[in-house]
PDB file of N, CA and C in Angstrom:
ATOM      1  N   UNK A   1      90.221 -11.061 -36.668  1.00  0.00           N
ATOM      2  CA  UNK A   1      90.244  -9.745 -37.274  1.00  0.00           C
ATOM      3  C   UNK A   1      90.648  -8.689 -36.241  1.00  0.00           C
ATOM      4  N   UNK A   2      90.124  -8.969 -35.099  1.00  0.00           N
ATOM      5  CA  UNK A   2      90.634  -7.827 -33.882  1.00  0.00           C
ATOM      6  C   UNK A   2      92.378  -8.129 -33.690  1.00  0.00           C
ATOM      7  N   UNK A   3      92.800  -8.925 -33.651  1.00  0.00           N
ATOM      8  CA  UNK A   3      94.315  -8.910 -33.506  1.00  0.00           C
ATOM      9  C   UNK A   3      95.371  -8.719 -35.072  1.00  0.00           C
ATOM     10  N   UNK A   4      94.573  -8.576 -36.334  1.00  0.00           N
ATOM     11  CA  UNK A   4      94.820  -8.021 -37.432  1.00  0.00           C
ATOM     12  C   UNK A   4      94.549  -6.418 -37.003  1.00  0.00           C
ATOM     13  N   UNK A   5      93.588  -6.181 -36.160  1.00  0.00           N
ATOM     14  CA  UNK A   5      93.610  -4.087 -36.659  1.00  0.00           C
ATOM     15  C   UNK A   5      94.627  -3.766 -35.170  1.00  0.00           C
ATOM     16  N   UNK A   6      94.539  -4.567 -34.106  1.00  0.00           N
ATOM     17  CA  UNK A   6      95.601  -4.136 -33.105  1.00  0.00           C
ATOM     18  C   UNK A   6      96.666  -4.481 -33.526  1.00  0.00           C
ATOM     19  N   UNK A   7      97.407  -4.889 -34.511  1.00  0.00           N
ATOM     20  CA  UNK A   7      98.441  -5.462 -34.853  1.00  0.00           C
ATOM     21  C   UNK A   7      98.863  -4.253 -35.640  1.00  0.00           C
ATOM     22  N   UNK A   8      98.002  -3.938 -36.538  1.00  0.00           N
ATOM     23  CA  UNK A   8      98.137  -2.639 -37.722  1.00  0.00           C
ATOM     24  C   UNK A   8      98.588  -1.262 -36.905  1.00  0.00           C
ATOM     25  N   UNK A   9      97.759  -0.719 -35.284  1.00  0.00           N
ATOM     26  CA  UNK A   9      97.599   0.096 -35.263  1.00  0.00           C
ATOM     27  C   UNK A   9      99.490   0.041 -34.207  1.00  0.00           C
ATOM     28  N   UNK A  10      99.612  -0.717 -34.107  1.00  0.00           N
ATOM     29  CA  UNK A  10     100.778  -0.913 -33.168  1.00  0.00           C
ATOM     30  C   UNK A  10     101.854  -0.678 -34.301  1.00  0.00           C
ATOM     31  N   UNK A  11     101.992  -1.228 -34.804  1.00  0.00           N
ATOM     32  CA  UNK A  11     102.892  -1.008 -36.100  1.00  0.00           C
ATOM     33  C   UNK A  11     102.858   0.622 -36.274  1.00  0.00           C
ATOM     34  N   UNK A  12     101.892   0.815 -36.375  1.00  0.00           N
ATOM     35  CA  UNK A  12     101.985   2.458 -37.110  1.00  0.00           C
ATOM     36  C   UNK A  12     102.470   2.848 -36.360  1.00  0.00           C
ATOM     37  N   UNK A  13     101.992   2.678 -34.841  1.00  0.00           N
ATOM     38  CA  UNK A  13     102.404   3.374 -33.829  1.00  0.00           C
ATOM     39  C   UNK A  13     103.663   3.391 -33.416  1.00  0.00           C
ATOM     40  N   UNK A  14     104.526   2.403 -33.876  1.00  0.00           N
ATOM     41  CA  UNK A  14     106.159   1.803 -33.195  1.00  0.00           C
ATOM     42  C   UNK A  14     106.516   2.908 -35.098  1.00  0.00           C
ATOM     43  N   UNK A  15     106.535   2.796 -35.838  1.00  0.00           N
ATOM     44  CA  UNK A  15     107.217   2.878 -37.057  1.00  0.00           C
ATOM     45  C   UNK A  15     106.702   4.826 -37.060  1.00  0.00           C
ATOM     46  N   UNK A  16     106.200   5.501 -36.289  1.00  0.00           N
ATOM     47  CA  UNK A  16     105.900   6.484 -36.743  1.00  0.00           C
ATOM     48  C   UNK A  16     106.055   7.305 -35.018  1.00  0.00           C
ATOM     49  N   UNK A  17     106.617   6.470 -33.979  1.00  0.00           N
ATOM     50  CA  UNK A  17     107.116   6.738 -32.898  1.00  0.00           C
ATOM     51  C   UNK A  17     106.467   7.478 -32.058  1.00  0.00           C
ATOM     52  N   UNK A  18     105.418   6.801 -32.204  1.00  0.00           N
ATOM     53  CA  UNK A  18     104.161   7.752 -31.088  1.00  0.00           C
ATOM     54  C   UNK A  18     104.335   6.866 -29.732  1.00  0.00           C
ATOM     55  N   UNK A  19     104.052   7.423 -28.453  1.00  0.00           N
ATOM     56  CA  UNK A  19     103.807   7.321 -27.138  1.00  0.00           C
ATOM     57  C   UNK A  19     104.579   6.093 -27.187  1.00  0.00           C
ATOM     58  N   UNK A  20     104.566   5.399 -25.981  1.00  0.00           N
ATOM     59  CA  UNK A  20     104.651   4.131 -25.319  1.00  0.00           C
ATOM     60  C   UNK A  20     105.762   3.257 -26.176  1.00  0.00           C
ATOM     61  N   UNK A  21     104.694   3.153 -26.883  1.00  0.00           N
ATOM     62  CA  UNK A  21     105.115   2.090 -28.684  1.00  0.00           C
ATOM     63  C   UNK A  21     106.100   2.285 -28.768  1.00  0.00           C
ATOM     64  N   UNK A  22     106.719   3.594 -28.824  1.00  0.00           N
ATOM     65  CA  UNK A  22     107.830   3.504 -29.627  1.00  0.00           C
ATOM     66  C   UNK A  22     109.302   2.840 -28.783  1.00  0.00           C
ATOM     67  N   UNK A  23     109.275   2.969 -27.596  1.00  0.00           N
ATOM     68  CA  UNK A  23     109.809   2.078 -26.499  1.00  0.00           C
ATOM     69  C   UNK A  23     109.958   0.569 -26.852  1.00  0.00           C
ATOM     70  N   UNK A  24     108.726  -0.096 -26.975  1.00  0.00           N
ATOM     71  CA  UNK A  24     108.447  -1.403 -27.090  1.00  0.00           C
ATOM     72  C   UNK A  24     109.507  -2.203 -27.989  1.00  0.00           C
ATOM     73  N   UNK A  25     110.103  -3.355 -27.598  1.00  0.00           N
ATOM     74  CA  UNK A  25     110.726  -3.821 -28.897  1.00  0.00           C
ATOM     75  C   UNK A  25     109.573  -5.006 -30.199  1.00  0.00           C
ATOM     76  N   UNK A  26     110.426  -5.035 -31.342  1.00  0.00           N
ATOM     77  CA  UNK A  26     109.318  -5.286 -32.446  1.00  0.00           C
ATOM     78  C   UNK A  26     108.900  -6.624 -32.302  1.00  0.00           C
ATOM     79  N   UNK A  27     109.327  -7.275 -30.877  1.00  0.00           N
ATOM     80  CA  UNK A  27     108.387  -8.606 -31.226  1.00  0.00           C
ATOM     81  C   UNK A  27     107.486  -8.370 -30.688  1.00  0.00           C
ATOM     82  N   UNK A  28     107.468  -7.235 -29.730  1.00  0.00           N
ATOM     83  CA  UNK A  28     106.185  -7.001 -28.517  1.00  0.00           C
ATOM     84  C   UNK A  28     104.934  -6.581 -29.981  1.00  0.00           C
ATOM     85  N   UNK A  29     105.480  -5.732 -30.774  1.00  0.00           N
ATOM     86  CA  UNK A  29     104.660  -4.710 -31.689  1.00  0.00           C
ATOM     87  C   UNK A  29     103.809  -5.876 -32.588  1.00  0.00           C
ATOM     88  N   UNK A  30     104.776  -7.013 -32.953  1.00  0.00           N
ATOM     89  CA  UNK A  30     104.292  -7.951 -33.857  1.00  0.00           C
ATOM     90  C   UNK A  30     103.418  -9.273 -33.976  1.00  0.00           C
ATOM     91  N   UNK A  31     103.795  -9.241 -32.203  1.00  0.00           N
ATOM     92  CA  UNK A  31     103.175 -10.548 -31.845  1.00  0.00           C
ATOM     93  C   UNK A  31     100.876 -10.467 -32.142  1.00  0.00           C
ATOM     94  N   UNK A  32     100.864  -8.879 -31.997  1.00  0.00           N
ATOM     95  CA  UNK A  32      99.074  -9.797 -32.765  1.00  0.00           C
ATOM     96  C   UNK A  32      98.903 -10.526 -33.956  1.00  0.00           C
ATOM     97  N   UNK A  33     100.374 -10.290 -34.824  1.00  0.00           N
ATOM     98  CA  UNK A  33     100.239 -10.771 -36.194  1.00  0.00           C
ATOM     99  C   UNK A  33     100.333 -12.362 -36.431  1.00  0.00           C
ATOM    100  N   UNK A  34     101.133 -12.839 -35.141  1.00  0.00           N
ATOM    101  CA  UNK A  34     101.266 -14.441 -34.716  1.00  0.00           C
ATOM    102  C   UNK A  34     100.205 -14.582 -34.099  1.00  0.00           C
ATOM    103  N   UNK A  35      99.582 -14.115 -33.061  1.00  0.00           N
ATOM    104  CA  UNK A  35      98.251 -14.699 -32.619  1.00  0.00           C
ATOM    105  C   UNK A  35      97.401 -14.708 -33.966  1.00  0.00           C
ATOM    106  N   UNK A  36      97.057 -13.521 -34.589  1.00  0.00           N
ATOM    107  CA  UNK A  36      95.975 -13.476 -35.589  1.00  0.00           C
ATOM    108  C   UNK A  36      96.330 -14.995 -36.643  1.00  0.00           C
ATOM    109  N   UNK A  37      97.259 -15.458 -37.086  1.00  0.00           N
ATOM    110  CA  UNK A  37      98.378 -16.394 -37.935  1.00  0.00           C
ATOM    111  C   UNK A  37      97.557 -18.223 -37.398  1.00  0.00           C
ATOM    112  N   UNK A  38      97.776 -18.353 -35.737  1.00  0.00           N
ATOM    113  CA  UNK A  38      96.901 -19.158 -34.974  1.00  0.00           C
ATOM    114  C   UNK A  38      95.835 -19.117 -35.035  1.00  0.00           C
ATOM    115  N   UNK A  39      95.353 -18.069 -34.581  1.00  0.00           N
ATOM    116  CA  UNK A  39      93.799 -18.284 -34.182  1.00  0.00           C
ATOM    117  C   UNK A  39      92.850 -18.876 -35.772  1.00  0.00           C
ATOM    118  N   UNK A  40      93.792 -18.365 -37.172  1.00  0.00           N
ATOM    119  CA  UNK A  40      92.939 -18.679 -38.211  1.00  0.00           C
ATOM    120  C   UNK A  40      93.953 -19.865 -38.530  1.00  0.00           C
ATOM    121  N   UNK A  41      94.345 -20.645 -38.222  1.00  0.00           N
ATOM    122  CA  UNK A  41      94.961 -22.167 -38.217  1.00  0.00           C
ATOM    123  C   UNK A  41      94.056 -22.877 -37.406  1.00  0.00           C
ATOM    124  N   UNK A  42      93.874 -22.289 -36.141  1.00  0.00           N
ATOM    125  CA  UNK A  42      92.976 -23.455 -35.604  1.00  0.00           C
ATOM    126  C   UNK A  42      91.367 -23.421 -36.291  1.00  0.00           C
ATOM    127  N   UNK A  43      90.629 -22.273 -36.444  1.00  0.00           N
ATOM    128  CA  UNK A  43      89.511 -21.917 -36.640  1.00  0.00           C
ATOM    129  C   UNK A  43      89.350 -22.902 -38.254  1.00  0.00           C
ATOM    130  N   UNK A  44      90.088 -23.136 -39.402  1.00  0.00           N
ATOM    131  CA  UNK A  44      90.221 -23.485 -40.010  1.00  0.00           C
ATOM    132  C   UNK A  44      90.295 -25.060 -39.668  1.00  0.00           C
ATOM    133  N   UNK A  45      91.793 -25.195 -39.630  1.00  0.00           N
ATOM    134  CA  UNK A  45      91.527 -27.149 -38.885  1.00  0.00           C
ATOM    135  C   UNK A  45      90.498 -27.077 -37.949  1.00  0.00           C
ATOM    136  N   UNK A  46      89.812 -26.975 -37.539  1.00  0.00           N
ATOM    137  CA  UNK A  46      88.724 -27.174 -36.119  1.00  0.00           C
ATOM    138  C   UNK A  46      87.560 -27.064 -36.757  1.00  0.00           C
ATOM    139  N   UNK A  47      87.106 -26.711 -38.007  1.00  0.00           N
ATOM    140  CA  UNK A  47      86.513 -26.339 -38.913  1.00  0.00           C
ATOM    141  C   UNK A  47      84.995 -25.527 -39.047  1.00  0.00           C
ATOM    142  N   UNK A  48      85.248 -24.791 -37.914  1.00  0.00           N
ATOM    143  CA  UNK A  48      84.899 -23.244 -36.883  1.00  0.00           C
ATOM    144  C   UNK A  48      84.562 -22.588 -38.206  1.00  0.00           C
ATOM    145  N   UNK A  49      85.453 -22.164 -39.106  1.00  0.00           N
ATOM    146  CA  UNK A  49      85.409 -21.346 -40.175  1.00  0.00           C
ATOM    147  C   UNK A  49      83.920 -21.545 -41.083  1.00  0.00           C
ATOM    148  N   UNK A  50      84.065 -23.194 -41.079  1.00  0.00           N
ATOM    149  CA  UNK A  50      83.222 -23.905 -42.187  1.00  0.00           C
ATOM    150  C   UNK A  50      81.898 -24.340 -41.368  1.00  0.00           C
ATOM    151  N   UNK A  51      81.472 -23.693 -40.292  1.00  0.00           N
ATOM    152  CA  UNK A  51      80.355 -23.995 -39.708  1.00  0.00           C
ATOM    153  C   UNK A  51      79.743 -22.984 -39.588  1.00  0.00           C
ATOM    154  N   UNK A  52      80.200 -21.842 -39.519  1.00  0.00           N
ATOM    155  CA  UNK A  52      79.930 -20.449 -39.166  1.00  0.00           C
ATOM    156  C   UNK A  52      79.150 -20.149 -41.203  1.00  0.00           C
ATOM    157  N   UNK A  53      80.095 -20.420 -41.778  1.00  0.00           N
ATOM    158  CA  UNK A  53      79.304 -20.064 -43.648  1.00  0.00           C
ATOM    159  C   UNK A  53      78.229 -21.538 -43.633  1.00  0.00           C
ATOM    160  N   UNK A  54      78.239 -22.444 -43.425  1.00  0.00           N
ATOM    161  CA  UNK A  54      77.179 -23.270 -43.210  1.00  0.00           C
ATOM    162  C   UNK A  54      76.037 -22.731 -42.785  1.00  0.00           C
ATOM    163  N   UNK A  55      76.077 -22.371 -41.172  1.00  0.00           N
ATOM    164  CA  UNK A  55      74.815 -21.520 -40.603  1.00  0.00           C
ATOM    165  C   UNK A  55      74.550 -20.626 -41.005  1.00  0.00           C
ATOM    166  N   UNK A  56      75.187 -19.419 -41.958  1.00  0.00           N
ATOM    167  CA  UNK A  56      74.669 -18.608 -42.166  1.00  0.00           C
ATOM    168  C   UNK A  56      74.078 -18.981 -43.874  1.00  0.00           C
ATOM    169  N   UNK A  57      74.229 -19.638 -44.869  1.00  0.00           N
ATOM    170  CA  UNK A  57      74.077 -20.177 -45.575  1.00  0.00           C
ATOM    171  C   UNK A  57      72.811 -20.693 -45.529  1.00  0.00           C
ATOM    172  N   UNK A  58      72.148 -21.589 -44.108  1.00  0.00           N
ATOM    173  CA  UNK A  58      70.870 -21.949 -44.017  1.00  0.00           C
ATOM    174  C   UNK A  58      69.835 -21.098 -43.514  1.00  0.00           C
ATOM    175  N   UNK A  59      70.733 -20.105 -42.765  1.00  0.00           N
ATOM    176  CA  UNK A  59      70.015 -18.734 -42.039  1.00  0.00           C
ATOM    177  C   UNK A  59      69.573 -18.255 -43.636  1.00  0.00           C
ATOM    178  N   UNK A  60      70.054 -17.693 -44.590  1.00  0.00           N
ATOM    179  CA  UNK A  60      69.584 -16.967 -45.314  1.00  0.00           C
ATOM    180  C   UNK A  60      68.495 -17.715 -46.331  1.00  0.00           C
ATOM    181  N   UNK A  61      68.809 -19.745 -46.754  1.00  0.00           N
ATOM    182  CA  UNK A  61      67.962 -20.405 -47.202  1.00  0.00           C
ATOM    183  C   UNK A  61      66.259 -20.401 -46.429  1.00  0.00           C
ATOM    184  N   UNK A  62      66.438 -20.447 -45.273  1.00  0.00           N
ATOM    185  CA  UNK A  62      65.246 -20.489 -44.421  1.00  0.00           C
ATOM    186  C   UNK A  62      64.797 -18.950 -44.581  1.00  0.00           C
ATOM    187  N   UNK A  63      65.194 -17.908 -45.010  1.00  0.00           N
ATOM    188  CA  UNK A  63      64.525 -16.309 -44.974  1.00  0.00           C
ATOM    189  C   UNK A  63      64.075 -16.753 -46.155  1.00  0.00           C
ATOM    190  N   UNK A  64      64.546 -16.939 -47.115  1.00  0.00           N
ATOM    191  CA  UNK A  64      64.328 -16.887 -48.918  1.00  0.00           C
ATOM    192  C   UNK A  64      62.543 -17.907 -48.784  1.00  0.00           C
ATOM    193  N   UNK A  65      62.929 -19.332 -48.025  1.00  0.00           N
ATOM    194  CA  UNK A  65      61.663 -19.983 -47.774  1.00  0.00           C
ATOM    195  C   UNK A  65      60.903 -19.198 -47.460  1.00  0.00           C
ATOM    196  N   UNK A  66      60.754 -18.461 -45.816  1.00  0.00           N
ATOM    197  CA  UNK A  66      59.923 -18.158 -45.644  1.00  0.00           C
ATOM    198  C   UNK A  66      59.174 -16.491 -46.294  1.00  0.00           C
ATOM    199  N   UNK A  67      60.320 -16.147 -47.104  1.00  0.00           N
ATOM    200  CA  UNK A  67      59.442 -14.886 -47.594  1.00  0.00           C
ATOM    201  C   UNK A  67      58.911 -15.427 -48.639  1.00  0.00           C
ATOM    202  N   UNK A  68      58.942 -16.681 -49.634  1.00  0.00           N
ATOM    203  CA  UNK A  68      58.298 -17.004 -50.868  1.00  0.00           C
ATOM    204  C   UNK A  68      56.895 -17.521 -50.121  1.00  0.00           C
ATOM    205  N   UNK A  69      56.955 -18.467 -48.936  1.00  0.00           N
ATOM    206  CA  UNK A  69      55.172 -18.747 -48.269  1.00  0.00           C
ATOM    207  C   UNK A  69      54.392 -17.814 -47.856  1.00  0.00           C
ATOM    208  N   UNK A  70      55.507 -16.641 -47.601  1.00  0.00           N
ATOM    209  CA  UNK A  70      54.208 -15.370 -47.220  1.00  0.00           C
ATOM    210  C   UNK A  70      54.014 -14.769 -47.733  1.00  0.00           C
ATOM    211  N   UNK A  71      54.701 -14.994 -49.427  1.00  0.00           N
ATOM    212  CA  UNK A  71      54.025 -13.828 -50.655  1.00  0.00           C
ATOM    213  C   UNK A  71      52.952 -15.092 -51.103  1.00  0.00           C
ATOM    214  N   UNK A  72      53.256 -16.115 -50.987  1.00  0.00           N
ATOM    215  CA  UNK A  72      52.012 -17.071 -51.761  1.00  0.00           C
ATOM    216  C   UNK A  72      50.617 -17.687 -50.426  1.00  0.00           C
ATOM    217  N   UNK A  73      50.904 -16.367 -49.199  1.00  0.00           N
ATOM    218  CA  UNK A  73      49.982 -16.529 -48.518  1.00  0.00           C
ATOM    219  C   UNK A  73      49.614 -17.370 -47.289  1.00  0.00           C
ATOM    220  N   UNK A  74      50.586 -18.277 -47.675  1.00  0.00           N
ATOM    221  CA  UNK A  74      50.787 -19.533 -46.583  1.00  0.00           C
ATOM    222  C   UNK A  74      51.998 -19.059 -45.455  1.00  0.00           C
ATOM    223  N   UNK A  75      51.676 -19.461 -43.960  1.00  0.00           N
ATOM    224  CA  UNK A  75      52.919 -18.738 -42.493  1.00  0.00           C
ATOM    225  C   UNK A  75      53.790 -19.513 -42.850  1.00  0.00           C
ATOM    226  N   UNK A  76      54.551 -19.046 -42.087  1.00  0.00           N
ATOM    227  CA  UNK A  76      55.922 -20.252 -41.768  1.00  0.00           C
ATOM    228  C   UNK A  76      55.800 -21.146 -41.588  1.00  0.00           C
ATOM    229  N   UNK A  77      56.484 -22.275 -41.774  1.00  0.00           N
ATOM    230  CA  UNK A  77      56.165 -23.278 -41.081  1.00  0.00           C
ATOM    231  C   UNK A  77      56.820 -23.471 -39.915  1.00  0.00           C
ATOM    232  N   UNK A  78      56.089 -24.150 -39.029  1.00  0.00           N
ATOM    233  CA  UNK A  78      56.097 -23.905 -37.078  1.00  0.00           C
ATOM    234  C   UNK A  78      57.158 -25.131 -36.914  1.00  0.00           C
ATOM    235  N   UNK A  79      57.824 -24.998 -35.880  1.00  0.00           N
ATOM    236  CA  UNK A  79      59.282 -26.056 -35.650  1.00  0.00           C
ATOM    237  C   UNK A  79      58.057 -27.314 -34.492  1.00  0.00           C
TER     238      UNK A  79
END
């Protein structure tokens, strides 16, 4: 996502000819849009993507547990 909003803000910046940018040629301007393109190819095959909604998936199952034992009075249960 960080090389999606540096990618955006470079663009604006080359297409609307502010400072520096507008110098730059457009593969320099475009290239976060190829890193961003990779990084969610590998994160995906590597399956980074699908471990990250897993953990948080059990992060929120284990809150739901433990707030139903401490409305029915009973702690957490201890690891």
């Amino acid at each position: 996502m960080l090389f999606l909003g540096i990618g955006l803000v470079l663009l604006v910046m080359k297409y609307l000819e502010i400072s520096v940018v507008a110098g730059w040629s457009w593969w320099v301007v475009l290239s976060p849009f190829a890193v961003a393109v990779a990084w969610w190819a590998w994160a995906d095959a590597s399956g980074y993507t699908k471990k990250k909604a897993m953990d948080k998936e059990n992060r929120r199952k284990q809150e739901r547990i433990d707030k139903s034992r401490s409305a029915m009075g009973i702690g957490p249960r201890r690891k």
